[in-house]
Each structure stands twice: as structure tokens, then as C-alpha cells.
N, C-alpha and C. Protein backbone atom coordinates (compact mmCIF):
# COMPACT_ATOMS: atom_id res chain seq x y z
N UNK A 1 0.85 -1.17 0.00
CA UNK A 1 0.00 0.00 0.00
C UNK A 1 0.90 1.24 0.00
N UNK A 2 0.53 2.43 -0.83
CA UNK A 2 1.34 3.40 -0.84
C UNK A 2 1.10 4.35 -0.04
N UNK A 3 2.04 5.32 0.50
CA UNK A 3 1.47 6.50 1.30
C UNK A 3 0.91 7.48 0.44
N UNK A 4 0.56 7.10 -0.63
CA UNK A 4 -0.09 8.30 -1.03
C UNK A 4 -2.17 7.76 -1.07
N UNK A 5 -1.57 6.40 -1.59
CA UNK A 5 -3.14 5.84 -0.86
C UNK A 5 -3.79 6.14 0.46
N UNK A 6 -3.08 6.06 1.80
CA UNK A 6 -2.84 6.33 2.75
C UNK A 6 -3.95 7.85 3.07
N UNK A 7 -2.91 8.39 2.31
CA UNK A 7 -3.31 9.44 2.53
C UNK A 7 -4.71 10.45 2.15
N UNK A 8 -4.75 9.77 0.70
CA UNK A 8 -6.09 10.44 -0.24
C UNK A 8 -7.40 9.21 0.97
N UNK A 9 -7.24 8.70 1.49
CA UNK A 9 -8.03 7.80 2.30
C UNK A 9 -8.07 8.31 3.74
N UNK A 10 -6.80 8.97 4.16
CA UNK A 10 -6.98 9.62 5.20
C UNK A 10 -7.96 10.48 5.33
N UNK A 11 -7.53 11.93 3.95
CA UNK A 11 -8.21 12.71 4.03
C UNK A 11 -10.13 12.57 3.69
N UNK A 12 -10.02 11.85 2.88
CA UNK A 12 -11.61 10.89 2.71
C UNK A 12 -12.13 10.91 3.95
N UNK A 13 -11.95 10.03 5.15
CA UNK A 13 -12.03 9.70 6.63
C UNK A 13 -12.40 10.92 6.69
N UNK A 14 -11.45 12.00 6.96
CA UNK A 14 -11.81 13.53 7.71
C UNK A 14 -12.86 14.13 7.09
N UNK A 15 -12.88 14.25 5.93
CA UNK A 15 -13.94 14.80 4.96
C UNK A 15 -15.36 14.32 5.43
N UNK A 16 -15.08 13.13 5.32
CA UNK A 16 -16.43 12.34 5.55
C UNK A 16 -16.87 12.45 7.04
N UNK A 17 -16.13 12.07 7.89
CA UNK A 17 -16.46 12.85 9.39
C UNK A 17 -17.17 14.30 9.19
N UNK A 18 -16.43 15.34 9.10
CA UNK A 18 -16.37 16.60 9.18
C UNK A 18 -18.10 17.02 8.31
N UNK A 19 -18.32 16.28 7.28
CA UNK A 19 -19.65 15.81 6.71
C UNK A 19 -20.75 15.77 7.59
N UNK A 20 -20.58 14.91 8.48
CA UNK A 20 -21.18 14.12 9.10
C UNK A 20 -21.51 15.14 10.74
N UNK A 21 -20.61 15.97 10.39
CA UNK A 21 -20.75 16.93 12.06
C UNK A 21 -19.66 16.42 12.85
N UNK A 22 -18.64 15.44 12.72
CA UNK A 22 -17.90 14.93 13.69
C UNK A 22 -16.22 15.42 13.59
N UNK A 23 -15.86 15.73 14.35
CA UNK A 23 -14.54 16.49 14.60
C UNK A 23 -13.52 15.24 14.92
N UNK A 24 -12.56 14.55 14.31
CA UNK A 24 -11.98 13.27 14.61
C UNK A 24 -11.19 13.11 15.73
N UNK A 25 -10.59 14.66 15.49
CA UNK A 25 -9.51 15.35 16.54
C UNK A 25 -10.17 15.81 17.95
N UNK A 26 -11.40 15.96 18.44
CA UNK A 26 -12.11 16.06 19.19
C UNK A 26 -12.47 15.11 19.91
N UNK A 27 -13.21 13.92 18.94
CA UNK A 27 -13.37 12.87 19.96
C UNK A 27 -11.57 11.70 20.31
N UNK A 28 -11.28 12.06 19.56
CA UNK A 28 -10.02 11.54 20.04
C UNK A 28 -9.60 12.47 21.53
N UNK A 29 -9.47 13.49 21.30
CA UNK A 29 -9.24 14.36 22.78
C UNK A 29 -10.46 13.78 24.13
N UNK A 30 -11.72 13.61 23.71
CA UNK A 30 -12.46 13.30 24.41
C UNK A 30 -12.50 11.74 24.70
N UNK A 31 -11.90 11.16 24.38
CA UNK A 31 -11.40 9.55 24.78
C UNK A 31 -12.87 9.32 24.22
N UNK A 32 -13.17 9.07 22.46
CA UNK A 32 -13.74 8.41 22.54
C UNK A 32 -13.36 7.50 20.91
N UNK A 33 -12.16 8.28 21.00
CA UNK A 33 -11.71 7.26 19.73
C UNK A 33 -10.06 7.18 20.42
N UNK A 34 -9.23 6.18 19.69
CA UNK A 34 -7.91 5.64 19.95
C UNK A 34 -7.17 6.09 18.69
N UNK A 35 -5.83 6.81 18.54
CA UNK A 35 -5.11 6.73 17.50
C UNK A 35 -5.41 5.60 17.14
N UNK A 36 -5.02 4.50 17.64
CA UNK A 36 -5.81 2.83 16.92
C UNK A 36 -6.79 2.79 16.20
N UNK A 37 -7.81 3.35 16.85
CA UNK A 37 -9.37 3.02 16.02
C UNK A 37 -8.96 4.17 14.80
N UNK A 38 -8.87 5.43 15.11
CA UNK A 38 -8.72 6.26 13.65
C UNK A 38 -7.60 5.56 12.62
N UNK A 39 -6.61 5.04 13.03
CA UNK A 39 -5.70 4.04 12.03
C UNK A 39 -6.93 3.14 11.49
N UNK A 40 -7.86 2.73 12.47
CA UNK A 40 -8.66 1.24 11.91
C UNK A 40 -9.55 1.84 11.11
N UNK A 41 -10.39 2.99 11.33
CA UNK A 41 -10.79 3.90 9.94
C UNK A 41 -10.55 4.16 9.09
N UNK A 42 -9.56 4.50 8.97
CA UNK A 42 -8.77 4.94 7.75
C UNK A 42 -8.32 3.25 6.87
N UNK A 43 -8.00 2.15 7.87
CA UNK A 43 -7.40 1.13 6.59
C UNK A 43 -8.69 0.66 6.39
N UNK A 44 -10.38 0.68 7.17
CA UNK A 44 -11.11 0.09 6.67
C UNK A 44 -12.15 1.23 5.14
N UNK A 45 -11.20 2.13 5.48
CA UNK A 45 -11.62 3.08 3.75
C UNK A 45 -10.91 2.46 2.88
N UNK A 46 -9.54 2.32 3.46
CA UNK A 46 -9.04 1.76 2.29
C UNK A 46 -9.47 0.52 1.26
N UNK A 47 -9.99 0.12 2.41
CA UNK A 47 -10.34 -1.14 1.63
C UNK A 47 -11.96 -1.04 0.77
N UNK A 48 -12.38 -0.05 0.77
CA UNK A 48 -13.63 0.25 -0.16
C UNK A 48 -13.24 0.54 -1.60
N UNK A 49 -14.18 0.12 -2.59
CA UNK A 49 -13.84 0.23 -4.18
C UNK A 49 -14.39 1.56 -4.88
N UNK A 50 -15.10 2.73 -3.90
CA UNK A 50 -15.67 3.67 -4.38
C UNK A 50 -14.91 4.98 -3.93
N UNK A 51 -13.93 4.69 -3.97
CA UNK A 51 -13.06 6.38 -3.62
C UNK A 51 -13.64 7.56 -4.16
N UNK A 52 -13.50 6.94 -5.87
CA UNK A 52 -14.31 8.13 -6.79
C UNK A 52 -15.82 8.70 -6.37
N UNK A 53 -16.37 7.58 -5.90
CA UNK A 53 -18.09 7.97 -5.70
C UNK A 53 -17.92 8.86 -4.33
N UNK A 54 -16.89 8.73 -3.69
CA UNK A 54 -17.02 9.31 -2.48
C UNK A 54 -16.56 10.49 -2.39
N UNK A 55 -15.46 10.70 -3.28
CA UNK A 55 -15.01 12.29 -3.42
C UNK A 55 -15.93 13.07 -3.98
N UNK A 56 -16.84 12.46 -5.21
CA UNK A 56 -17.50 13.01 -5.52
C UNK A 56 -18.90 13.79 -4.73
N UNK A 57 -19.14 12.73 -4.01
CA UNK A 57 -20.23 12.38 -2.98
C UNK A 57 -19.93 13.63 -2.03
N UNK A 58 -18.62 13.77 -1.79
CA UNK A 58 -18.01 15.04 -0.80
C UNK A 58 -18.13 16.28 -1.36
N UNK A 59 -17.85 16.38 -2.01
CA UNK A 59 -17.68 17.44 -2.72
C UNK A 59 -18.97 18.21 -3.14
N UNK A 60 -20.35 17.43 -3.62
CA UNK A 60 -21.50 17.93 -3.70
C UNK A 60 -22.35 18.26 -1.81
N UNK A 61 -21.74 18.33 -1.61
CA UNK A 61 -22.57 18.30 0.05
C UNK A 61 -21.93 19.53 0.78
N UNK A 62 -22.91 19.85 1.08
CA UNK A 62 -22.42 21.38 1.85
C UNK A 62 -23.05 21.20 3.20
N UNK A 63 -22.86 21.38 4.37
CA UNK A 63 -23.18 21.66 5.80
C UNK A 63 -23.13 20.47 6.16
N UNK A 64 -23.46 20.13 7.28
CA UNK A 64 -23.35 18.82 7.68
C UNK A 64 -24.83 18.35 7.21
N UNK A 65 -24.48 16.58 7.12
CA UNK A 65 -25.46 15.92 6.50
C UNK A 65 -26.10 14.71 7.84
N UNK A 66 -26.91 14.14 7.90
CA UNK A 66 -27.61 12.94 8.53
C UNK A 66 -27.15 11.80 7.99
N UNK A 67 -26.50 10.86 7.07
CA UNK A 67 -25.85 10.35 7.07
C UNK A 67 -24.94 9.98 5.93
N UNK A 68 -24.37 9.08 5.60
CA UNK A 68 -23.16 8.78 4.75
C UNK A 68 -23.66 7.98 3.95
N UNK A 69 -22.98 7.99 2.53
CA UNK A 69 -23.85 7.06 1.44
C UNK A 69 -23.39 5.41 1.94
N UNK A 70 -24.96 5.18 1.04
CA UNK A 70 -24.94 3.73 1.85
C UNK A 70 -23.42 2.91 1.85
N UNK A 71 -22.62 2.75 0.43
CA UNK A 71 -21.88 2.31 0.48
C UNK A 71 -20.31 2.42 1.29
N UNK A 72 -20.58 3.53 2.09
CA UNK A 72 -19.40 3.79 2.96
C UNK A 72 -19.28 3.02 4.42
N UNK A 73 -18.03 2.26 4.28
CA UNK A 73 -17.71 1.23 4.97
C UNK A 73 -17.57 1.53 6.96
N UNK A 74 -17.34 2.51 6.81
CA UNK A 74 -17.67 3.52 8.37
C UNK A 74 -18.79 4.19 8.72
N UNK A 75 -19.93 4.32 7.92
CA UNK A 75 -21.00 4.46 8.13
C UNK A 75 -21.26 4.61 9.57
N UNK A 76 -21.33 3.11 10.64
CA UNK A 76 -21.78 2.75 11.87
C UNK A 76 -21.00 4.07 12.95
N UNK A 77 -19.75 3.81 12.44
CA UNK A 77 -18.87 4.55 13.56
C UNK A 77 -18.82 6.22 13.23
N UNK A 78 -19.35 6.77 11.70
CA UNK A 78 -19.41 7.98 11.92
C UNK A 78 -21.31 8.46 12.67
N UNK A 79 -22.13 7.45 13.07
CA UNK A 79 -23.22 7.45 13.27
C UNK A 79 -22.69 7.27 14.56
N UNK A 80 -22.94 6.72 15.13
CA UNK A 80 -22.08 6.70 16.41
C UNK A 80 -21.25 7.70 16.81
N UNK A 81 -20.31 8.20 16.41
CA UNK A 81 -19.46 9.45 16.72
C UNK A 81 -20.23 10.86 17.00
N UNK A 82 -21.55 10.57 15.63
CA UNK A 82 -22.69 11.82 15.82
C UNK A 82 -23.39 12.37 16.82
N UNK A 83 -23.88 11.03 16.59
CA UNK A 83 -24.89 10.41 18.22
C UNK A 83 -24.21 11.63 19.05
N UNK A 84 -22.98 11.15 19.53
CA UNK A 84 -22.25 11.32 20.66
C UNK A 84 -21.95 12.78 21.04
N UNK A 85 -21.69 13.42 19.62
CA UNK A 85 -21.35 14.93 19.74
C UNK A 85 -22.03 15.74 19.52
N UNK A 86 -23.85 15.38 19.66
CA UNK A 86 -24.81 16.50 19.82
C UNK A 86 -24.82 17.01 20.95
């Protein structure tokens, strides 16, 4: 895997949080995520086949949204993260 995969998947993760109303860097401060679990976010994007649908998907969305297209593999945990930070 390359770091540049890595990375366009990283930033995906944040995007898609930040989407979603959730600050990654926040609940990490608030002990409710682990550098671990955000590593486990990020490699379980990686492993999705719709990068394209999702940048795209990002990119048309303005303010925060209610939830993430169906096919996004973190779905549960950015629903969960939401939950948490109303």
C-alpha cells in the first residue's frame, strides 16, 4: 500500500467525518476514539472500491449531512461518533 493511498483515504475519513458533524480530533481528545481506532478507519476506507463515488459524494454536500452514502464502509462509527457529539 502506498502512502499516497494512505493518505487520499486519510483525508476521505476527515472529509467524511467533518460531513457528518464529527470532529476526529475532538473525539479523540475526548477519549472516545484511539489513534488505533482512527488508524482502523482509515485502513477500513481503504479497503472500499468507491473512492471516486465518495469524493465526488463530498464534494456535492455542503453543511453537515444525517448520514453517509450507503456504500461507505464507516457508516456505523461515523453514526455513532454523531450520536455522541450532539
Amino acid at each position: 500500500m502506498t502512502d499516497a493511498r494512505l493518505k487520499t483515504h486519510a483525508d476521505l475519513v476527515d472529509r467524511m467525518a467533518t460531513a457528518r458533524g464529527v470532529d476526529l480530533e475532538e473525539a479523540a481528545l475526548r477519549a472516545q476514539l484511539t489513534p488505533a481506532d482512527i488508524s482502523d478507519i482509515v485502513l477500513n476506507c481503504v479497503g472500499c472500491t468507491k473512492p471516486e463515488a465518495c469524493e465526488k459524494w463530498l464534494q456535492a454536500q455542503q453543511g453537515t449531512v444525517s448520514e453517509t452514502p450507503g456504500y461507505c464502509r464507516n457508516a456505523d462509527v461515523f453514526a455513532d461518533l454523531a450520536k455522541r457529539s450532539d
